[in-house]
PDB file of N, CA and C in Angstrom:
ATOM      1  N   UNK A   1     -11.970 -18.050  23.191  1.00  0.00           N
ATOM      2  CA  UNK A   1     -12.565 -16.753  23.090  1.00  0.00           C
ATOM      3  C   UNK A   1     -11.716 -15.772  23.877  1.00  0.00           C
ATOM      4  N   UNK A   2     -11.622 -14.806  22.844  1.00  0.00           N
ATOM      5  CA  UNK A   2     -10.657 -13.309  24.139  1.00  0.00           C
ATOM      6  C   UNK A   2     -10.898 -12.434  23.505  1.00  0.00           C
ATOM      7  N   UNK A   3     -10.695 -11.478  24.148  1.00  0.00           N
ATOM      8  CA  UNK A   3     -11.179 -10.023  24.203  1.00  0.00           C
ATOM      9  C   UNK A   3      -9.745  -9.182  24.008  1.00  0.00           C
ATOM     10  N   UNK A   4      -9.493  -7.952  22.839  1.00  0.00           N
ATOM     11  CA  UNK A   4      -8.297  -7.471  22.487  1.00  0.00           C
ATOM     12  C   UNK A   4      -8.720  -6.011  22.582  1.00  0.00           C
ATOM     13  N   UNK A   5      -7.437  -5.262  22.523  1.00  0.00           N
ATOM     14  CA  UNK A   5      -8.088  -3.848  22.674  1.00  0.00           C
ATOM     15  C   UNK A   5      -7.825  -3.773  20.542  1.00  0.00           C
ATOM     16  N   UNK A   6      -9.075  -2.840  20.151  1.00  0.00           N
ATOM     17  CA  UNK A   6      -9.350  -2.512  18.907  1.00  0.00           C
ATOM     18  C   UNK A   6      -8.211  -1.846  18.727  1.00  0.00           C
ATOM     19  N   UNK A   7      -7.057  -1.879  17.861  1.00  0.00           N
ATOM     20  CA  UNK A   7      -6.367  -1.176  17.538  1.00  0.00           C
ATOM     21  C   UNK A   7      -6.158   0.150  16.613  1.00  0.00           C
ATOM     22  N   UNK A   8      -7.132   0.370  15.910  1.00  0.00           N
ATOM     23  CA  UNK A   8      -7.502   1.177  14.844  1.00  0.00           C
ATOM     24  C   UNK A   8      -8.046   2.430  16.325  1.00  0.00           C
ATOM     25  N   UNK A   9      -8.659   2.228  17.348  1.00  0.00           N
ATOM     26  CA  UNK A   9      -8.913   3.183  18.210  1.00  0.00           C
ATOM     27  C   UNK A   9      -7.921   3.189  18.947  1.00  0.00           C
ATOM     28  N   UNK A  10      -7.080   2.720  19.182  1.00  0.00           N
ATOM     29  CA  UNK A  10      -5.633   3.005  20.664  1.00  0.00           C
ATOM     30  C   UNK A  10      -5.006   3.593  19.500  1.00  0.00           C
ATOM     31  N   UNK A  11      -4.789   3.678  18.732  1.00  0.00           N
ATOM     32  CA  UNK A  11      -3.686   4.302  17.150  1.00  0.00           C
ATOM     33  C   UNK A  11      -4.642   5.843  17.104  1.00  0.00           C
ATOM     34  N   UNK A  12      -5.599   6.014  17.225  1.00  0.00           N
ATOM     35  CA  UNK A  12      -6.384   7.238  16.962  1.00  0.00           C
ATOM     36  C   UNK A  12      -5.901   7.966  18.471  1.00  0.00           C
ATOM     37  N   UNK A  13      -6.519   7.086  19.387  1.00  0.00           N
ATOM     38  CA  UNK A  13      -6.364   7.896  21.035  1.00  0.00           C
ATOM     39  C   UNK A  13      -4.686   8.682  21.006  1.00  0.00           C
ATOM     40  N   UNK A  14      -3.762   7.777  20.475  1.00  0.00           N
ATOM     41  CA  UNK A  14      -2.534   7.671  20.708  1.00  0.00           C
ATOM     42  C   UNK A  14      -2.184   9.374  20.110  1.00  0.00           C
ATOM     43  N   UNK A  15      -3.065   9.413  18.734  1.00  0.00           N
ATOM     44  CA  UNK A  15      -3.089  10.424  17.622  1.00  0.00           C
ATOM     45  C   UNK A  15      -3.202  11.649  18.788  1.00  0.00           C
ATOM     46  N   UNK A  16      -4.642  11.451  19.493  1.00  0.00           N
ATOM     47  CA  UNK A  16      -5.221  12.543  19.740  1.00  0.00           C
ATOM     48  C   UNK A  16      -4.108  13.068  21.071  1.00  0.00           C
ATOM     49  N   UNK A  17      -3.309  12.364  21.466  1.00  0.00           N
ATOM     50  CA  UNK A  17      -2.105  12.874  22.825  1.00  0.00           C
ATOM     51  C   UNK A  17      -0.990  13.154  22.421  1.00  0.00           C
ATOM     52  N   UNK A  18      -0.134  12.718  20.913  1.00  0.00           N
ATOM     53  CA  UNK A  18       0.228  13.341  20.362  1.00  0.00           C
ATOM     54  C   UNK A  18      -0.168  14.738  19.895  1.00  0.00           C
ATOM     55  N   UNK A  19      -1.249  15.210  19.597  1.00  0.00           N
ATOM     56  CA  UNK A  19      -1.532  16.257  18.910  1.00  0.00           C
ATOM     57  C   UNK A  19      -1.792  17.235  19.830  1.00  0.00           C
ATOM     58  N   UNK A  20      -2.305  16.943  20.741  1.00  0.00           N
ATOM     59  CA  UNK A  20      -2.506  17.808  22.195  1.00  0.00           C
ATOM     60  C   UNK A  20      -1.101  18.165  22.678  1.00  0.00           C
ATOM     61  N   UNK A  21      -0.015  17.125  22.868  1.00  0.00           N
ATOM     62  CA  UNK A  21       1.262  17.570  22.955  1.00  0.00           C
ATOM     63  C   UNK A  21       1.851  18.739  22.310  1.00  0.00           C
ATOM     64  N   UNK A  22       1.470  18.685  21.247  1.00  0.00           N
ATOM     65  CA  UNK A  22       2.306  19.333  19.999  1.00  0.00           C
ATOM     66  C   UNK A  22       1.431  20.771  19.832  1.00  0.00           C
ATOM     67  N   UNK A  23       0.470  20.570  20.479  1.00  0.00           N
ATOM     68  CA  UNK A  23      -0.057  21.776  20.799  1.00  0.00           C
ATOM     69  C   UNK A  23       0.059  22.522  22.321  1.00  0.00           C
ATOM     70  N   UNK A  24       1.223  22.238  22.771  1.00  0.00           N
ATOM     71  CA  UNK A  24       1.679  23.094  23.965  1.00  0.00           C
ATOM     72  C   UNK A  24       1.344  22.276  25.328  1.00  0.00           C
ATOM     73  N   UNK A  25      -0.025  21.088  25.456  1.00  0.00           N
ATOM     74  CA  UNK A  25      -0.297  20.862  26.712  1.00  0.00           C
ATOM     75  C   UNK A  25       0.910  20.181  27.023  1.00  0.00           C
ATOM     76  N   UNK A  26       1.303  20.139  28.797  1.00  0.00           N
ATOM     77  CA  UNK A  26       2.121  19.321  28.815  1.00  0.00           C
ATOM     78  C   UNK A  26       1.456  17.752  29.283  1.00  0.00           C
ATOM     79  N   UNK A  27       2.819  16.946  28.740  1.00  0.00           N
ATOM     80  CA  UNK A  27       2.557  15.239  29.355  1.00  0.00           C
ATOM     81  C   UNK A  27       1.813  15.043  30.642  1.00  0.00           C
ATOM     82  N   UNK A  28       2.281  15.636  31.717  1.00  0.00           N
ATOM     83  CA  UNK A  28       2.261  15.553  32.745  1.00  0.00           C
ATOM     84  C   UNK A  28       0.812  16.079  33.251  1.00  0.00           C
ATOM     85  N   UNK A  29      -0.192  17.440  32.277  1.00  0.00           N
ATOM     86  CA  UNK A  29      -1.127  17.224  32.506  1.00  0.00           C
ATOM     87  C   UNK A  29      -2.189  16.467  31.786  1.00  0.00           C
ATOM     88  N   UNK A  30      -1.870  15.675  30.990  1.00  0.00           N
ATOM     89  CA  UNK A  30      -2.896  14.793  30.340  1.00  0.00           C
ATOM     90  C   UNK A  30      -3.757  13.701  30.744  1.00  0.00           C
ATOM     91  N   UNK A  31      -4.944  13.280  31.054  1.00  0.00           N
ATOM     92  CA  UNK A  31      -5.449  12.007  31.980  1.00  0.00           C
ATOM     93  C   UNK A  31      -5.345  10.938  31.295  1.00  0.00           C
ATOM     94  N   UNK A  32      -4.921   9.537  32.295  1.00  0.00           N
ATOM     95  CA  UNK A  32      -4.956   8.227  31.537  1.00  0.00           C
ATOM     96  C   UNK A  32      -5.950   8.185  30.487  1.00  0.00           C
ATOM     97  N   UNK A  33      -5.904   7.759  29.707  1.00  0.00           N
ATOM     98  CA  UNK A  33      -7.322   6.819  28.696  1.00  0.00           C
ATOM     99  C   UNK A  33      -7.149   5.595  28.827  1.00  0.00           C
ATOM    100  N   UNK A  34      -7.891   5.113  29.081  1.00  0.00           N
ATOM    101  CA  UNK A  34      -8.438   3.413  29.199  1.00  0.00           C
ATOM    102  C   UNK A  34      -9.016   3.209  27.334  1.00  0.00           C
ATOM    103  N   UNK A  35      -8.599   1.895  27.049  1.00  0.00           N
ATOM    104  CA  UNK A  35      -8.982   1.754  25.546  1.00  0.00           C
ATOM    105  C   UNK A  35     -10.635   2.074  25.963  1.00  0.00           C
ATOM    106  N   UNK A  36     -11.563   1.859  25.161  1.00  0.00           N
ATOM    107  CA  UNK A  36     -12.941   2.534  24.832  1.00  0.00           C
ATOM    108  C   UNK A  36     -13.620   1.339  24.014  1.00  0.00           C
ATOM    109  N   UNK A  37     -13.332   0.763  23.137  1.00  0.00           N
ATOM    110  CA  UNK A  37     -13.391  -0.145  22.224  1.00  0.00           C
ATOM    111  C   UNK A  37     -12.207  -1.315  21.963  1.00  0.00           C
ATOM    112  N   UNK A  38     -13.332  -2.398  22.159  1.00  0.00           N
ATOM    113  CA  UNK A  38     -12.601  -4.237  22.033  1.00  0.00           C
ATOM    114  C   UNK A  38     -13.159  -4.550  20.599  1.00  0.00           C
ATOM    115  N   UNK A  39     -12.293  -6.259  20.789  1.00  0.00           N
ATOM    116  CA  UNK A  39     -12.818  -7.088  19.829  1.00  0.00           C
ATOM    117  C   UNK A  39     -12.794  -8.421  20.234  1.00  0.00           C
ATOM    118  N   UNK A  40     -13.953  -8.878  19.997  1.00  0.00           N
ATOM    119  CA  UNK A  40     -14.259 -10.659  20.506  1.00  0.00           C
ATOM    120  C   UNK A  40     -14.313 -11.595  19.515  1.00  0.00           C
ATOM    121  N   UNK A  41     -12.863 -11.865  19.717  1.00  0.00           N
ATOM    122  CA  UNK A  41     -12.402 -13.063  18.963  1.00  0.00           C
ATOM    123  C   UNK A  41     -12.742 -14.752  19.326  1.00  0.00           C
ATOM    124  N   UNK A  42     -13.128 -15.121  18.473  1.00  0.00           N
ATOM    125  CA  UNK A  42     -13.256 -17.218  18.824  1.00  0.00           C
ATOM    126  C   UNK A  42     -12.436 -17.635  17.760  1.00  0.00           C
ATOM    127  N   UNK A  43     -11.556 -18.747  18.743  1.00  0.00           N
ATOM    128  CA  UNK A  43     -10.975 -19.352  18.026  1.00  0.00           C
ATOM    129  C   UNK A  43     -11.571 -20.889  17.522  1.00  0.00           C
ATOM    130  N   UNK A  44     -12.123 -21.258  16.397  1.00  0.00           N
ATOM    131  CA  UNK A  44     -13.011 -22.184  16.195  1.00  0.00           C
ATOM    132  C   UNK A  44     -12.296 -23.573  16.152  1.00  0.00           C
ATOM    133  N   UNK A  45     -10.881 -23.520  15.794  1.00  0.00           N
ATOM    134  CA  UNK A  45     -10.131 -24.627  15.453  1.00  0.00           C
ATOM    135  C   UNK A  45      -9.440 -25.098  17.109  1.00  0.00           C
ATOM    136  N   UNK A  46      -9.360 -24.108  18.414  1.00  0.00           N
ATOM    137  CA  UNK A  46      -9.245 -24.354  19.341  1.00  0.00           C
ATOM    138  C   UNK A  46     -10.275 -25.103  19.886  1.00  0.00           C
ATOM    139  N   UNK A  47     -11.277 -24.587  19.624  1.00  0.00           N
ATOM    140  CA  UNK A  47     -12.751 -24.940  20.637  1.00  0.00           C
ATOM    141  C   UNK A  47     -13.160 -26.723  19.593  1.00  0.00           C
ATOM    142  N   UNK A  48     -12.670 -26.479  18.915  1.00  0.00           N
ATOM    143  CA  UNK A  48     -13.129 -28.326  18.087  1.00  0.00           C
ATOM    144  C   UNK A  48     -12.038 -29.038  18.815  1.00  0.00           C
ATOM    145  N   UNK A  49     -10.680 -28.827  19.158  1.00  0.00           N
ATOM    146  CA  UNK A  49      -9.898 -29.751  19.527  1.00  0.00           C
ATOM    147  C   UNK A  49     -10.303 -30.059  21.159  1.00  0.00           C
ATOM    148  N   UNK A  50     -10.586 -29.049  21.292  1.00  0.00           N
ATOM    149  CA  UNK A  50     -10.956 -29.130  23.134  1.00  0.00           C
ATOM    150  C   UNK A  50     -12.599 -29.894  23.536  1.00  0.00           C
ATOM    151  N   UNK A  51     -13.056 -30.225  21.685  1.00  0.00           N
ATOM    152  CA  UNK A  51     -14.852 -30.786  22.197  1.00  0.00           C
ATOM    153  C   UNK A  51     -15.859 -29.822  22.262  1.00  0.00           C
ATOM    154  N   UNK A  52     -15.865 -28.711  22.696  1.00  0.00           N
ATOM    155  CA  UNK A  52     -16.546 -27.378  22.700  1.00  0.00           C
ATOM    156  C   UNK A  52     -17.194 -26.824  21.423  1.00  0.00           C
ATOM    157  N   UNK A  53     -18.794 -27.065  22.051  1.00  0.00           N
ATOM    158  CA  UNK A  53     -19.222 -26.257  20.699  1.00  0.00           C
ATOM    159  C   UNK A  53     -19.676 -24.745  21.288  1.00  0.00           C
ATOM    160  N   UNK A  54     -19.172 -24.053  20.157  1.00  0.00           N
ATOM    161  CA  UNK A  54     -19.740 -22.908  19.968  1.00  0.00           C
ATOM    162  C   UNK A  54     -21.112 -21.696  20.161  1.00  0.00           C
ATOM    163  N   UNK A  55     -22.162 -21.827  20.580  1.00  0.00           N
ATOM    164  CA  UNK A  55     -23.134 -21.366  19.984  1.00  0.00           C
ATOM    165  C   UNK A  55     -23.622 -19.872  19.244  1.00  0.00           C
ATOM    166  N   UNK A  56     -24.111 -20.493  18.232  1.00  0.00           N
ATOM    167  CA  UNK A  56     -24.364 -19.511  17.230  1.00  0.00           C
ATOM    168  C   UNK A  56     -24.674 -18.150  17.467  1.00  0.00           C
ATOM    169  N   UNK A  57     -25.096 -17.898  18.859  1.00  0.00           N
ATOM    170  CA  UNK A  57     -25.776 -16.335  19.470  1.00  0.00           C
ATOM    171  C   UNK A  57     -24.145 -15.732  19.235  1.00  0.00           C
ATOM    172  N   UNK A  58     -23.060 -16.655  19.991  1.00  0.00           N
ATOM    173  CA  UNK A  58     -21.741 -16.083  20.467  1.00  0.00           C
ATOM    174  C   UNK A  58     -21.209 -15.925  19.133  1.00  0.00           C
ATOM    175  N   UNK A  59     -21.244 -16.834  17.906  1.00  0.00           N
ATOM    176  CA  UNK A  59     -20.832 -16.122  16.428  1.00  0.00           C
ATOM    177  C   UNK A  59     -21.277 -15.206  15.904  1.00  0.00           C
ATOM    178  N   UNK A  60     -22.232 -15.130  16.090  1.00  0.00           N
ATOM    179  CA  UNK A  60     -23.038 -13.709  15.386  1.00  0.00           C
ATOM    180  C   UNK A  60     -22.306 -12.927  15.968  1.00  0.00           C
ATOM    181  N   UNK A  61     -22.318 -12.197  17.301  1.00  0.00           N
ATOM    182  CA  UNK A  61     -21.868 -10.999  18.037  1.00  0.00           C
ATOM    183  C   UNK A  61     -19.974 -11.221  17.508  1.00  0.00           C
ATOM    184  N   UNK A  62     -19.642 -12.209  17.169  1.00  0.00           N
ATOM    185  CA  UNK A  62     -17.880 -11.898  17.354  1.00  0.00           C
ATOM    186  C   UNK A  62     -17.323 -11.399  16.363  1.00  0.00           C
ATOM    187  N   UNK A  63     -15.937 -10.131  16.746  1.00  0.00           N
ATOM    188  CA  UNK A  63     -15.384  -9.414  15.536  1.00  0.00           C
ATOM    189  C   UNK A  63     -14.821 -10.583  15.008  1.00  0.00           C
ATOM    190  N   UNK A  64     -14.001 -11.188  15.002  1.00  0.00           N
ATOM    191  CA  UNK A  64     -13.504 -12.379  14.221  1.00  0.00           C
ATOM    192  C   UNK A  64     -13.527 -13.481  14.590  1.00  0.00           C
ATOM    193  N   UNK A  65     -13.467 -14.256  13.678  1.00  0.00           N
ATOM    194  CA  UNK A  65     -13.721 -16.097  13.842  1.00  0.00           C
ATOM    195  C   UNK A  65     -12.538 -16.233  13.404  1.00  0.00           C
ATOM    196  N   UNK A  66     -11.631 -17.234  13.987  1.00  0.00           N
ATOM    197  CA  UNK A  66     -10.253 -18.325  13.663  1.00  0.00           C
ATOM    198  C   UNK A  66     -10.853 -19.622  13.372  1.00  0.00           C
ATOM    199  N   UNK A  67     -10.536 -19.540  12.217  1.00  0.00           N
ATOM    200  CA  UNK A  67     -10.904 -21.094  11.833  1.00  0.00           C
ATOM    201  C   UNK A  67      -9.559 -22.173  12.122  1.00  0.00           C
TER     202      UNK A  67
END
């Protein structure tokens, strides 16, 4: 199981500091952004070789399953 930053939102954030750039602010005054949005991945074909079961609460909630 791990946790990734959502990429479809760091590609948007990325958008929105580009565009602020290009609209005169400078780099230098812009504040960090921390990503905002994850994704909780299980890897199912890991967790069978290691003996580990799963439980079903933790599949429901996960953006993707690795089989």
């Amino acid at each position: 199981m791990s946790y990734d930053t959502n990429l479809d939102s760091a590609y948007q954030q990325q958008g929105n500091y580009v565009g602020r750039i290009l609209n005169g602010k400078q780099p230098g005054d812009l504040e960090v952004v921390q990503p905002t949005k994850f994704n909780f991945v299980i890897n199912m074909g890991t967790a069978k070789a290691m003996g580990l079961t799963v439980p079903p609460g933790l599949l429901s909630i996960a953006d993707e399953i690795i089989e």
